[in-house]
Structures are given as structure tokens and as C-alpha cells.
N, C-alpha and C. Protein backbone atom coordinates (compact mmCIF):
# COMPACT_ATOMS: atom_id res chain seq x y z
N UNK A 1 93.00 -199.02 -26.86
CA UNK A 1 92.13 -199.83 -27.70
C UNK A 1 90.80 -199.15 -27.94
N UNK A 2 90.56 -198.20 -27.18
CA UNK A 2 89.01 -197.86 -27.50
C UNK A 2 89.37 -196.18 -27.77
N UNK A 3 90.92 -196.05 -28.00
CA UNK A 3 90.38 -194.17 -28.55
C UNK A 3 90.58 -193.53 -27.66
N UNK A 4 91.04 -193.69 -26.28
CA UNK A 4 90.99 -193.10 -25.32
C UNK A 4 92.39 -192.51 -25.12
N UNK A 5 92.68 -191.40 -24.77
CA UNK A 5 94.31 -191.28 -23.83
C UNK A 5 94.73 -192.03 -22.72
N UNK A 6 95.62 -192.36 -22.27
CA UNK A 6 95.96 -192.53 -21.20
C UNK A 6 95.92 -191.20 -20.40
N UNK A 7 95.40 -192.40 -18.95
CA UNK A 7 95.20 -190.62 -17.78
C UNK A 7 96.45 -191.55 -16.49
N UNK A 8 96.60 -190.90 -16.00
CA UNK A 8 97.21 -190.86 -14.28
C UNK A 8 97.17 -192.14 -14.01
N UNK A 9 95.57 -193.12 -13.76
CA UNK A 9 95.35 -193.79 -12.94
C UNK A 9 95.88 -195.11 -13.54
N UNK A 10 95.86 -194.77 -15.31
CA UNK A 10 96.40 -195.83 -15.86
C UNK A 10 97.84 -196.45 -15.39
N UNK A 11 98.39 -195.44 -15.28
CA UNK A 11 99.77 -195.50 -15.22
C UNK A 11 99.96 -196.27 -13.88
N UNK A 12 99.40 -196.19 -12.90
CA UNK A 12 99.10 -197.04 -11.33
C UNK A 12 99.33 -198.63 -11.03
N UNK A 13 99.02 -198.93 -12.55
CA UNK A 13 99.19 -200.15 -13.17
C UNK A 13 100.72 -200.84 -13.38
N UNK A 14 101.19 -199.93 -14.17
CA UNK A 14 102.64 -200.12 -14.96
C UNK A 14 103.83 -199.48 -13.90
N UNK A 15 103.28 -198.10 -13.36
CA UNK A 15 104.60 -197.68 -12.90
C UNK A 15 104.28 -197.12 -11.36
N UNK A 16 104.15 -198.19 -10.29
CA UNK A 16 103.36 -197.76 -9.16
C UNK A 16 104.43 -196.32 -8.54
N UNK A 17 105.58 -196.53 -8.59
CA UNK A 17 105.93 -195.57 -7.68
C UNK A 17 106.11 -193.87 -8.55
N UNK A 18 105.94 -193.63 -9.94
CA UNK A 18 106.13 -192.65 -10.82
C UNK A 18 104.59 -192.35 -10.39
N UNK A 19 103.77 -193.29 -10.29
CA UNK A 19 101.94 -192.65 -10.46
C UNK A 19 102.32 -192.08 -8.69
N UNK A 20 102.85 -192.45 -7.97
CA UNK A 20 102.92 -191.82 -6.58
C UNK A 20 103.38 -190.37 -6.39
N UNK A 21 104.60 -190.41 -7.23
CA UNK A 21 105.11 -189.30 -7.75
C UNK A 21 104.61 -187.82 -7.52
N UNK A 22 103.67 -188.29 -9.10
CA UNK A 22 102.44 -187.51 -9.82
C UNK A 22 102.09 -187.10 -9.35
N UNK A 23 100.72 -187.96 -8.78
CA UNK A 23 100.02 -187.74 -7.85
C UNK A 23 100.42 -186.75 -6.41
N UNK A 24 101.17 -186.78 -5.87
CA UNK A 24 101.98 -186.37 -4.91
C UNK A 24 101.76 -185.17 -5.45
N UNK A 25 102.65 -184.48 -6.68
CA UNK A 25 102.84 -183.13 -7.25
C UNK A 25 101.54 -182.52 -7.56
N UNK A 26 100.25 -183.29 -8.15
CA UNK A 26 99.32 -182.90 -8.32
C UNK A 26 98.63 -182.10 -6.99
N UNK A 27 98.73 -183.19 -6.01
CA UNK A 27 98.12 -182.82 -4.74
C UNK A 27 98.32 -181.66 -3.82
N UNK A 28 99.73 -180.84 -4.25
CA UNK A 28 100.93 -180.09 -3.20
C UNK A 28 101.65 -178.97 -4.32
N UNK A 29 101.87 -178.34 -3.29
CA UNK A 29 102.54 -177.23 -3.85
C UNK A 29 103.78 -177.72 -4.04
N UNK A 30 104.33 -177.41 -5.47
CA UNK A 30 105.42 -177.62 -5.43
C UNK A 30 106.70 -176.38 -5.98
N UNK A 31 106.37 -175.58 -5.43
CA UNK A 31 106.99 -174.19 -5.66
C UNK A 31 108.67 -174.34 -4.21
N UNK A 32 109.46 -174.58 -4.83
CA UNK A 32 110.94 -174.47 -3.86
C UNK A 32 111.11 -176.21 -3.61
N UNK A 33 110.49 -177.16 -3.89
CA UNK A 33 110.51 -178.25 -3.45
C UNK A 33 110.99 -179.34 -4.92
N UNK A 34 110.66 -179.10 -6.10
CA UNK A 34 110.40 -179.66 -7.22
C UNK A 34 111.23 -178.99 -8.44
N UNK A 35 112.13 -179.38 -9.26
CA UNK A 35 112.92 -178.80 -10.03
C UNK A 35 113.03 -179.42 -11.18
N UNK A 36 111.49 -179.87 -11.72
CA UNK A 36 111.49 -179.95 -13.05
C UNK A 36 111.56 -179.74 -14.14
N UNK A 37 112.07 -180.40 -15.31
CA UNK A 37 111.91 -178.89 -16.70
C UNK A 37 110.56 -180.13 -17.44
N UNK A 38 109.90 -180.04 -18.60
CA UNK A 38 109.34 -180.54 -19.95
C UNK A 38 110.22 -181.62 -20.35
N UNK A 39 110.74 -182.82 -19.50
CA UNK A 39 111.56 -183.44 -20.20
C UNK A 39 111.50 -184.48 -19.14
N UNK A 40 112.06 -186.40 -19.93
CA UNK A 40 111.98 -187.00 -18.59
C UNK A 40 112.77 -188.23 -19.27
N UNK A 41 113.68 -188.83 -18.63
CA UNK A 41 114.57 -189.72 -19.09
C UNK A 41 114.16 -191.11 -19.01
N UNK A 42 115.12 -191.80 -19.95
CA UNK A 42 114.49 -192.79 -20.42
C UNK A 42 115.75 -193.58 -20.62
N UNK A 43 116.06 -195.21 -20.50
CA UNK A 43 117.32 -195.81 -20.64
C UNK A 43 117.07 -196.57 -21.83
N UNK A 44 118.40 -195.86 -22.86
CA UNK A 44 118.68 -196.70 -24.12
C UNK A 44 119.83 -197.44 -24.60
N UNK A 45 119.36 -198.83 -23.91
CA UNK A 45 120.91 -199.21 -24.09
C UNK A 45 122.19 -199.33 -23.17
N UNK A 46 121.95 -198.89 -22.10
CA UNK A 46 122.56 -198.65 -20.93
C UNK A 46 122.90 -197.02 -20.55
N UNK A 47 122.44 -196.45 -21.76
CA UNK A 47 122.55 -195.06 -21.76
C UNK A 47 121.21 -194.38 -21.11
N UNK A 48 121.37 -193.10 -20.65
CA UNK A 48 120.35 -192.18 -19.89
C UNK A 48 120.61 -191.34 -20.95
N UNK A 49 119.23 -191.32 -21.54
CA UNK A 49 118.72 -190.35 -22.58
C UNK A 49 117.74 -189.34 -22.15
N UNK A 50 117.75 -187.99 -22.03
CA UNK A 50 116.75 -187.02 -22.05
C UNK A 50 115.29 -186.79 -23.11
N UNK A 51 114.68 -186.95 -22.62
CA UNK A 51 113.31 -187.27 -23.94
C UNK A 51 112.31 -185.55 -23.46
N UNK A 52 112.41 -185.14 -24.41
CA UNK A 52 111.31 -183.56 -24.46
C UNK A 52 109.84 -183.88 -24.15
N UNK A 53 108.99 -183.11 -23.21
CA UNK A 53 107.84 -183.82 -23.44
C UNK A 53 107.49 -182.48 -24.67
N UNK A 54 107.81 -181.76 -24.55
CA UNK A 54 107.40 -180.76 -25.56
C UNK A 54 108.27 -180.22 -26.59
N UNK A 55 108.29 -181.24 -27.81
CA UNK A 55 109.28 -181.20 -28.81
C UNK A 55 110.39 -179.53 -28.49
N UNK A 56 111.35 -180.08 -29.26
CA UNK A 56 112.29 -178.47 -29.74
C UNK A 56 112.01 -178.35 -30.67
N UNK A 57 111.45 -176.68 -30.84
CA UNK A 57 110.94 -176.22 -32.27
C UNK A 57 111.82 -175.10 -32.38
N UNK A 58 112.83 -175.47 -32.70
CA UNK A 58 114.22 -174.50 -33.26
C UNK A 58 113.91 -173.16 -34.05
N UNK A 59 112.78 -173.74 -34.91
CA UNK A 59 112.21 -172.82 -36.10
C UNK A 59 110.69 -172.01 -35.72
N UNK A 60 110.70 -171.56 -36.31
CA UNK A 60 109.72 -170.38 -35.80
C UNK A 60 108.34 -170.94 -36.70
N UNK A 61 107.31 -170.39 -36.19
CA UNK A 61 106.24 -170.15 -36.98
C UNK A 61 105.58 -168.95 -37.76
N UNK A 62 105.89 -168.74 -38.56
CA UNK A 62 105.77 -167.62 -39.30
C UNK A 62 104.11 -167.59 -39.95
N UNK A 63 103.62 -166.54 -39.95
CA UNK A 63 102.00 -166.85 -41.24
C UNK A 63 101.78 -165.15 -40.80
N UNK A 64 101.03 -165.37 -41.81
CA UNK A 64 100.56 -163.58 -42.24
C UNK A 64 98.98 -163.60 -42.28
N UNK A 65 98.46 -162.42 -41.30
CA UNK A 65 97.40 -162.47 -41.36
C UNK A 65 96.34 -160.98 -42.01
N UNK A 66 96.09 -161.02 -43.18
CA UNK A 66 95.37 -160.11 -43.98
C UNK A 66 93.61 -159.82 -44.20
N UNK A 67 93.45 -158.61 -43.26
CA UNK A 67 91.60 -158.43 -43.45
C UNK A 67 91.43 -157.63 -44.15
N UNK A 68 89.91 -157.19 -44.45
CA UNK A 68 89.51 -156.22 -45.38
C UNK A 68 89.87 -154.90 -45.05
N UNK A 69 89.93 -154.48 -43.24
CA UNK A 69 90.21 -153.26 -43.03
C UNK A 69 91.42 -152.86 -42.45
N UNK A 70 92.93 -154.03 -42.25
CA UNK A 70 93.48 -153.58 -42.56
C UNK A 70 94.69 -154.04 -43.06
N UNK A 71 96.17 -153.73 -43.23
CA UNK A 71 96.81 -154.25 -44.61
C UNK A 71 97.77 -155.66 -43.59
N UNK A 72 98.57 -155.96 -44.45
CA UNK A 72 98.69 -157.80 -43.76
C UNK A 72 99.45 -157.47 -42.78
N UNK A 73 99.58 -158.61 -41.56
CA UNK A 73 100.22 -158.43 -40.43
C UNK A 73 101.02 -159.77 -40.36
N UNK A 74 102.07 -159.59 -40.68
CA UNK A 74 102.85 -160.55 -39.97
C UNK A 74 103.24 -161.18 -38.61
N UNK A 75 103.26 -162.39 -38.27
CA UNK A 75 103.32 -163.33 -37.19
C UNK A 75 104.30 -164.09 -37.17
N UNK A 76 105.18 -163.91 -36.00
CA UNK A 76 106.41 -164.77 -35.89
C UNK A 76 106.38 -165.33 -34.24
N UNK A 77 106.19 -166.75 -34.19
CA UNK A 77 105.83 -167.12 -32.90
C UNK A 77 107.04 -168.26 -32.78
N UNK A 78 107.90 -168.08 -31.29
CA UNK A 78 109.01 -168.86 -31.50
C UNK A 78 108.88 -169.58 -29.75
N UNK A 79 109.23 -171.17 -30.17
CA UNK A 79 108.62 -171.70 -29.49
C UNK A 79 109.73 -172.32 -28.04
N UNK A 80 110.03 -172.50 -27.15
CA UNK A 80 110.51 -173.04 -26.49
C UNK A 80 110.69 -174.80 -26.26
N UNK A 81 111.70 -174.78 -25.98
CA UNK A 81 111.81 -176.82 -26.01
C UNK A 81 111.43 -176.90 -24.43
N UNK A 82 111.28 -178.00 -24.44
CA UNK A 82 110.94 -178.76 -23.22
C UNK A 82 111.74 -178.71 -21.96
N UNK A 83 113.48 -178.64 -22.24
CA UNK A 83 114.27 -178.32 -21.63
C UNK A 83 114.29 -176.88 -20.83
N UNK A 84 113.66 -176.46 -21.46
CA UNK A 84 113.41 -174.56 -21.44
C UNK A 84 112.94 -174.06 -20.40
N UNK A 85 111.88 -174.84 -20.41
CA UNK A 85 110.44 -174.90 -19.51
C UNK A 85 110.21 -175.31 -18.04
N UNK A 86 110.09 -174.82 -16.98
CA UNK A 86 110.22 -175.45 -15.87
C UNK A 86 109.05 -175.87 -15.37
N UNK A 87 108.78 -176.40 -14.63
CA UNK A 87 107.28 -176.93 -14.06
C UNK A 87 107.05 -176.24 -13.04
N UNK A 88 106.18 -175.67 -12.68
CA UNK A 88 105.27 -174.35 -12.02
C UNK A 88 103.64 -175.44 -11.53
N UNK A 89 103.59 -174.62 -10.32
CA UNK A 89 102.13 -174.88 -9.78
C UNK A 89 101.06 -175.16 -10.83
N UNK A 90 101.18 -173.64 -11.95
CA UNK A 90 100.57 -173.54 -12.82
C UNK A 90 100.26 -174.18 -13.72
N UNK A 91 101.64 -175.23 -14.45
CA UNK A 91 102.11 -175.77 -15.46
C UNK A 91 101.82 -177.90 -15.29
N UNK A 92 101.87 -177.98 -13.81
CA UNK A 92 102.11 -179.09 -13.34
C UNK A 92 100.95 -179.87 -14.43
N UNK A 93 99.97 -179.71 -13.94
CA UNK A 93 98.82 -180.97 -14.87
C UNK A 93 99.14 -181.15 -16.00
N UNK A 94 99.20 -180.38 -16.96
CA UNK A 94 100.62 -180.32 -18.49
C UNK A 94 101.17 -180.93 -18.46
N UNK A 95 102.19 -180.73 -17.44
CA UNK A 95 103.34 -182.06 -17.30
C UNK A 95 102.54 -183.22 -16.99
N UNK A 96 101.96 -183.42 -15.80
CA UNK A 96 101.95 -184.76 -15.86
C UNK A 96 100.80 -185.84 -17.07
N UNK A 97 100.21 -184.88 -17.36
CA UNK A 97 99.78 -185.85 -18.84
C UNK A 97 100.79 -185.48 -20.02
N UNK A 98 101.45 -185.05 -20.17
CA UNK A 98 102.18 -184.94 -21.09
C UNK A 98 103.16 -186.34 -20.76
N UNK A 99 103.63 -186.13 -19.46
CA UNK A 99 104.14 -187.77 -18.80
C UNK A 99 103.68 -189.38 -19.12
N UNK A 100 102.14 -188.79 -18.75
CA UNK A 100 101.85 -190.43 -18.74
C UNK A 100 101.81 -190.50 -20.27
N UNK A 101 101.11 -189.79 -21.06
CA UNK A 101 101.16 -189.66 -22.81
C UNK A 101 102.38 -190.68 -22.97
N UNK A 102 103.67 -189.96 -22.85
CA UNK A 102 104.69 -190.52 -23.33
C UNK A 102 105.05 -191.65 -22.27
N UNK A 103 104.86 -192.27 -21.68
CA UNK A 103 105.17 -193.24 -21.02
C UNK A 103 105.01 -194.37 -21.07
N UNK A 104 103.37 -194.13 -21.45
CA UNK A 104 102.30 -195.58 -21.87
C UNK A 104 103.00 -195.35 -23.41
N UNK A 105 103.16 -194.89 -24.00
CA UNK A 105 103.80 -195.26 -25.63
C UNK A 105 104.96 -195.44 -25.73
N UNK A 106 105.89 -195.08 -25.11
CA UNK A 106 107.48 -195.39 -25.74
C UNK A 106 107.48 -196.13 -25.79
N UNK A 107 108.20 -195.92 -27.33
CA UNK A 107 109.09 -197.07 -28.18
C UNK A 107 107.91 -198.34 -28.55
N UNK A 108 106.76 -197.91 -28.69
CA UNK A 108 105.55 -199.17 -28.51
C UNK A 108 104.51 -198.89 -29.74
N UNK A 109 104.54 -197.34 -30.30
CA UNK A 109 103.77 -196.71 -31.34
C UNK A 109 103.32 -197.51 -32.78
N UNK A 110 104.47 -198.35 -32.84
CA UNK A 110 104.52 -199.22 -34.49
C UNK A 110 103.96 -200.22 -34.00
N UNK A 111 104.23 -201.16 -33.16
CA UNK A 111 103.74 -202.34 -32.65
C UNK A 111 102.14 -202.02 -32.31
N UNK A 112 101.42 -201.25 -31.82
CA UNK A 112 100.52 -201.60 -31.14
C UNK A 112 99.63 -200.62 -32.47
N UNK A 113 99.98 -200.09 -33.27
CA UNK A 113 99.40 -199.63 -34.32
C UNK A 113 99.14 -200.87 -35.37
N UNK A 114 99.83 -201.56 -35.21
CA UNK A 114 100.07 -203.19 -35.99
C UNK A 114 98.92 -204.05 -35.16
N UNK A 115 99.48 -204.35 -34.18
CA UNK A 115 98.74 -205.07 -33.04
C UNK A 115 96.98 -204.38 -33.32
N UNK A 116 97.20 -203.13 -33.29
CA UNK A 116 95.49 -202.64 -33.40
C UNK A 116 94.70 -203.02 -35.01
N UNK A 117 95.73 -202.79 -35.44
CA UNK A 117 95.11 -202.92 -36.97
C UNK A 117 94.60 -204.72 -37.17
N UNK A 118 95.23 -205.53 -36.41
CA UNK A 118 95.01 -206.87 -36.39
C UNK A 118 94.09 -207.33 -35.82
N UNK A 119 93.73 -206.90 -34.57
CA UNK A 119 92.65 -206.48 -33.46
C UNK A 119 91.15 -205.94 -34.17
N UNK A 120 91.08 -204.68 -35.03
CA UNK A 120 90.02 -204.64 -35.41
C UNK A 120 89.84 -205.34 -36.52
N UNK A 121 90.55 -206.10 -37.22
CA UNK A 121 89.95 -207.30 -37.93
C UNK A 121 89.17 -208.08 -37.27
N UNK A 122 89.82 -208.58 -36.10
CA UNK A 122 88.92 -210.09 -35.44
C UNK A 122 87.85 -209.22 -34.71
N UNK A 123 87.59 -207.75 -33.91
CA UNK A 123 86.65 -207.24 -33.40
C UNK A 123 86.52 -206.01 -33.94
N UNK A 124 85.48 -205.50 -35.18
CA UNK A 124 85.41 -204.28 -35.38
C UNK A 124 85.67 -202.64 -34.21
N UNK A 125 86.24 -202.32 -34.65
CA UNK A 125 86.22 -200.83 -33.48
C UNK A 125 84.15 -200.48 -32.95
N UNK A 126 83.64 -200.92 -34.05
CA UNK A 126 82.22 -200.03 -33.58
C UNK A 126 81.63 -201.04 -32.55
N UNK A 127 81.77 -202.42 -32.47
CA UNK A 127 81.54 -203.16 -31.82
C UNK A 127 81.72 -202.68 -30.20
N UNK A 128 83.27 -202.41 -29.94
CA UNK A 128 83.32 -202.15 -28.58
C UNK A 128 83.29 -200.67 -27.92
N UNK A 129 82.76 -199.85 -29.06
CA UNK A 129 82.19 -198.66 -28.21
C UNK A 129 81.77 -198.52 -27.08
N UNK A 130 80.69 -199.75 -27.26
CA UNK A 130 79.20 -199.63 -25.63
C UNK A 130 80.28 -199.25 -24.56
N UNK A 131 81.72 -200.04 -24.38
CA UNK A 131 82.01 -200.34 -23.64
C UNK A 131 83.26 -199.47 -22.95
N UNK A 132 83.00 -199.45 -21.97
CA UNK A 132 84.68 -198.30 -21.14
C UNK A 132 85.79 -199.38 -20.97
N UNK A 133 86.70 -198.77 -20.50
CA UNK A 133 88.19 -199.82 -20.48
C UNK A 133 87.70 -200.62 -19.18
N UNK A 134 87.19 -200.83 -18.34
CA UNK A 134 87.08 -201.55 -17.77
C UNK A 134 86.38 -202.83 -17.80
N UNK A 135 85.23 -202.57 -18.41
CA UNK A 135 84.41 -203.50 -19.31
C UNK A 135 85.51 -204.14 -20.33
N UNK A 136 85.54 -203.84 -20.93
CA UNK A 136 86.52 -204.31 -21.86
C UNK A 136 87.67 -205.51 -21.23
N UNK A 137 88.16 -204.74 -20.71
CA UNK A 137 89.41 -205.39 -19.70
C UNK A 137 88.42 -207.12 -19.33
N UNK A 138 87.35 -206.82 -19.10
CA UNK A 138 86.74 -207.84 -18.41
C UNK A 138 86.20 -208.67 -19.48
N UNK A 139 85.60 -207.96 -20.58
CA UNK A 139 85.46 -209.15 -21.37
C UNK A 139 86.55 -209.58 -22.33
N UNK A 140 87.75 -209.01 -22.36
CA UNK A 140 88.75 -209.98 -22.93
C UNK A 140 89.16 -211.13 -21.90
N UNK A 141 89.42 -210.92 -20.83
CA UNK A 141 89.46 -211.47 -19.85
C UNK A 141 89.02 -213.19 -20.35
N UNK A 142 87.32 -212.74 -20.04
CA UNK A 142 86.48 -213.23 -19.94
C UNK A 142 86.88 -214.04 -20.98
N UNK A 143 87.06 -213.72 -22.10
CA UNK A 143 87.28 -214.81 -23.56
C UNK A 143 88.02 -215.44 -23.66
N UNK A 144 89.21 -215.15 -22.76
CA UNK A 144 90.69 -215.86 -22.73
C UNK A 144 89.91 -217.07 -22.00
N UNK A 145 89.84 -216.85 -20.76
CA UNK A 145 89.19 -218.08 -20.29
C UNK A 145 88.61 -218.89 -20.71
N UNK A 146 87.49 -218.54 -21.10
CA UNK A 146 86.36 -219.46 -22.28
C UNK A 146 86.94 -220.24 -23.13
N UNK A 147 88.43 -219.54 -23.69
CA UNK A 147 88.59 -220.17 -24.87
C UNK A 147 89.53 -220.96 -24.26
N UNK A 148 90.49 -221.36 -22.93
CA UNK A 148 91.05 -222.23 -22.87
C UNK A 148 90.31 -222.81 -22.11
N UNK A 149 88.72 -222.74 -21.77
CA UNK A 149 88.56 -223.72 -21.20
C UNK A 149 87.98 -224.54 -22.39
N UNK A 150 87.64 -224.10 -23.48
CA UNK A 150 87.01 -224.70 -24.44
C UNK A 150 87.95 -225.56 -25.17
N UNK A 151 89.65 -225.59 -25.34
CA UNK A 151 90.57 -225.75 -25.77
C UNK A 151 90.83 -227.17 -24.89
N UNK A 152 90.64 -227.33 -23.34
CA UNK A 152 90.62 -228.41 -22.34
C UNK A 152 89.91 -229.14 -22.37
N UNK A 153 88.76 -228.77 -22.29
CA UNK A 153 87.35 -230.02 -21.79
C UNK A 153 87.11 -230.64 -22.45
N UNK A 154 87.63 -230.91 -24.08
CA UNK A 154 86.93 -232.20 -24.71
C UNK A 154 88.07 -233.26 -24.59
N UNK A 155 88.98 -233.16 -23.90
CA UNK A 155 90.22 -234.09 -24.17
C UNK A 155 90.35 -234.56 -22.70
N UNK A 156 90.26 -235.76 -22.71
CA UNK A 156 90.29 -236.61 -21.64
C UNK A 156 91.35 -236.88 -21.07
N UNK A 157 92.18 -236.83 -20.27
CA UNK A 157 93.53 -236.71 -19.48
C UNK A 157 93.38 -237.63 -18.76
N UNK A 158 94.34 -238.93 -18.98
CA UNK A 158 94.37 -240.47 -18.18
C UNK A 158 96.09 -240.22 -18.38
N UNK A 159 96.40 -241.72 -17.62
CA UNK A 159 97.90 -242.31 -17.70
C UNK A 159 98.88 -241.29 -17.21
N UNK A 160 98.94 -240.05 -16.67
CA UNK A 160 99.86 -239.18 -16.15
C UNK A 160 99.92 -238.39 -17.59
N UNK A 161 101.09 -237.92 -17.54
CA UNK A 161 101.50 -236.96 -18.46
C UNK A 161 101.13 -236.95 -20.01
């Protein structure tokens, strides 16, 4: 809601034992212990689907690059899929935001692009700048309440039900 990525801690929220995971790999070597590739499954349907965190780019990138001093140079850069890729000491933080990225969004991208677009109608985006996700968190909170308590208190409740 405010522009931000999802990080790690978010995820602590939604998926306690995957943020343990993480975290875990972040913390430790995981060289002989860990046999990850760029990729992380997901159930569709009753099916186990493989999801890339780093698309397959089958096709190459081609572009030509031409200066004054000297004549054009061609560039052909060919990319590896996700499957490809293994996770390394090196590589790990990559992965795991590339993780939570796709985690906090699947299958949720149209809806909450909808949901947002509806959202900054009733509260402009510049409005809640001042504020970090936690603030925030607290004053929606905060409004839900207000407004059912404001929704209760003028109606007088006698006779049971």
C-alpha cells in the first residue's frame, strides 16, 4: 500500500515456518547442506507446480553497440532460467527476496491492483506518505474501530435479541 517491497520480516506474518527457513539460510552457510535452484513450488489445483523466480529467457539479447572510435560491436547475452541456477552462499539474499517478492503476490497482482486503485480514491496515495507500514497498520486499525463503534452507540439495545 505505500510503494514499498515486501522484505523477510513481512513474510513472518503469513508464512511463519518458510520466514524460519530464510532466515536460517541467511544466517549459515549453506554450501553441502542446501540444494536449491531459482525456483519454488506452488499448489494449483491439487497439482505441484514449479514457479521460476527468475523467468526463462529462451531468447537471447542481442543490441549493437557503435562509437566514434570504433566500428559497431555486437552483443549477444543469453540468459539462464531459474531452474539453471543453484543457490550459493553468494547468491542466497537474491533468492530469498526474490522469494518473498513472489510469495506476498501470487496469484493476488489483479485484485490488489483493483483493491489499490479503489483505496486511493477514498485515501489519496500522498496523504499516507508521512507514514511507514506500521503506522499505517495502526491507523487503519484504528478506523475500523471508530467506525464500528460509531455504527453501535447510537442504537439502543433492549428486549434481547
Amino acid at each position: 500500500m505505500l510503494g514499498q517491497e515486501s522484505n523477510l520480516a513481512d513474510m513472518q506474518s503469513f508464512d511463519p515456518e518458510k520466514y524460519q527457513s530464510l532466515t536460517w539460510m541467511l544466517e549459515n552457510d549453506i554450501t553441502d547442506v542446501l540444494f536449491e535452484t531459482f525456483t519454488a513450488t506452488e499448489d494449483r489445483f491439487g497439482q505441484s507446480v514449479e514457479v521460476e523466480l527468475k523467468p526463462s529467457m529462451n531468447t537471447s539479447l542481442r543490441f549493437t553497440v557503435a562509437t566514434e572510435t570504433e566500428k559497431k560491436r555486437h552483443f549477444i547475452f543469453f540468459f539462464a532460467d531459474g531452474k539453471a541456477i543453484d543457490v550459493t552462499n553468494e547468491n542466497k539474499a537474491e533468492y530469498v527476496k526474490l522469494y518473498v517478492q513472489w510469495r506476498s503476490v501470487r496469484g493476488t497482482e489483479e485484485q490488489f491492483a483493483k483493491f489499490m486503485k479503489g483505496f486511493y480514491e477514498f485515501l489519496p496515495a500522498y496523504l499516507m506518505s508521512p507514514f511507514d507500514a506500521k503506522e499505517l497498520e495502526v491507523l487503519l486499525l484504528v478506523t475500523s474501530v471508530l467506525s464500528l463503534i460509531v455504527a453501535i452507540v447510537p442504537y439502543r439495545w433492549s428486549g434481547g435479541y
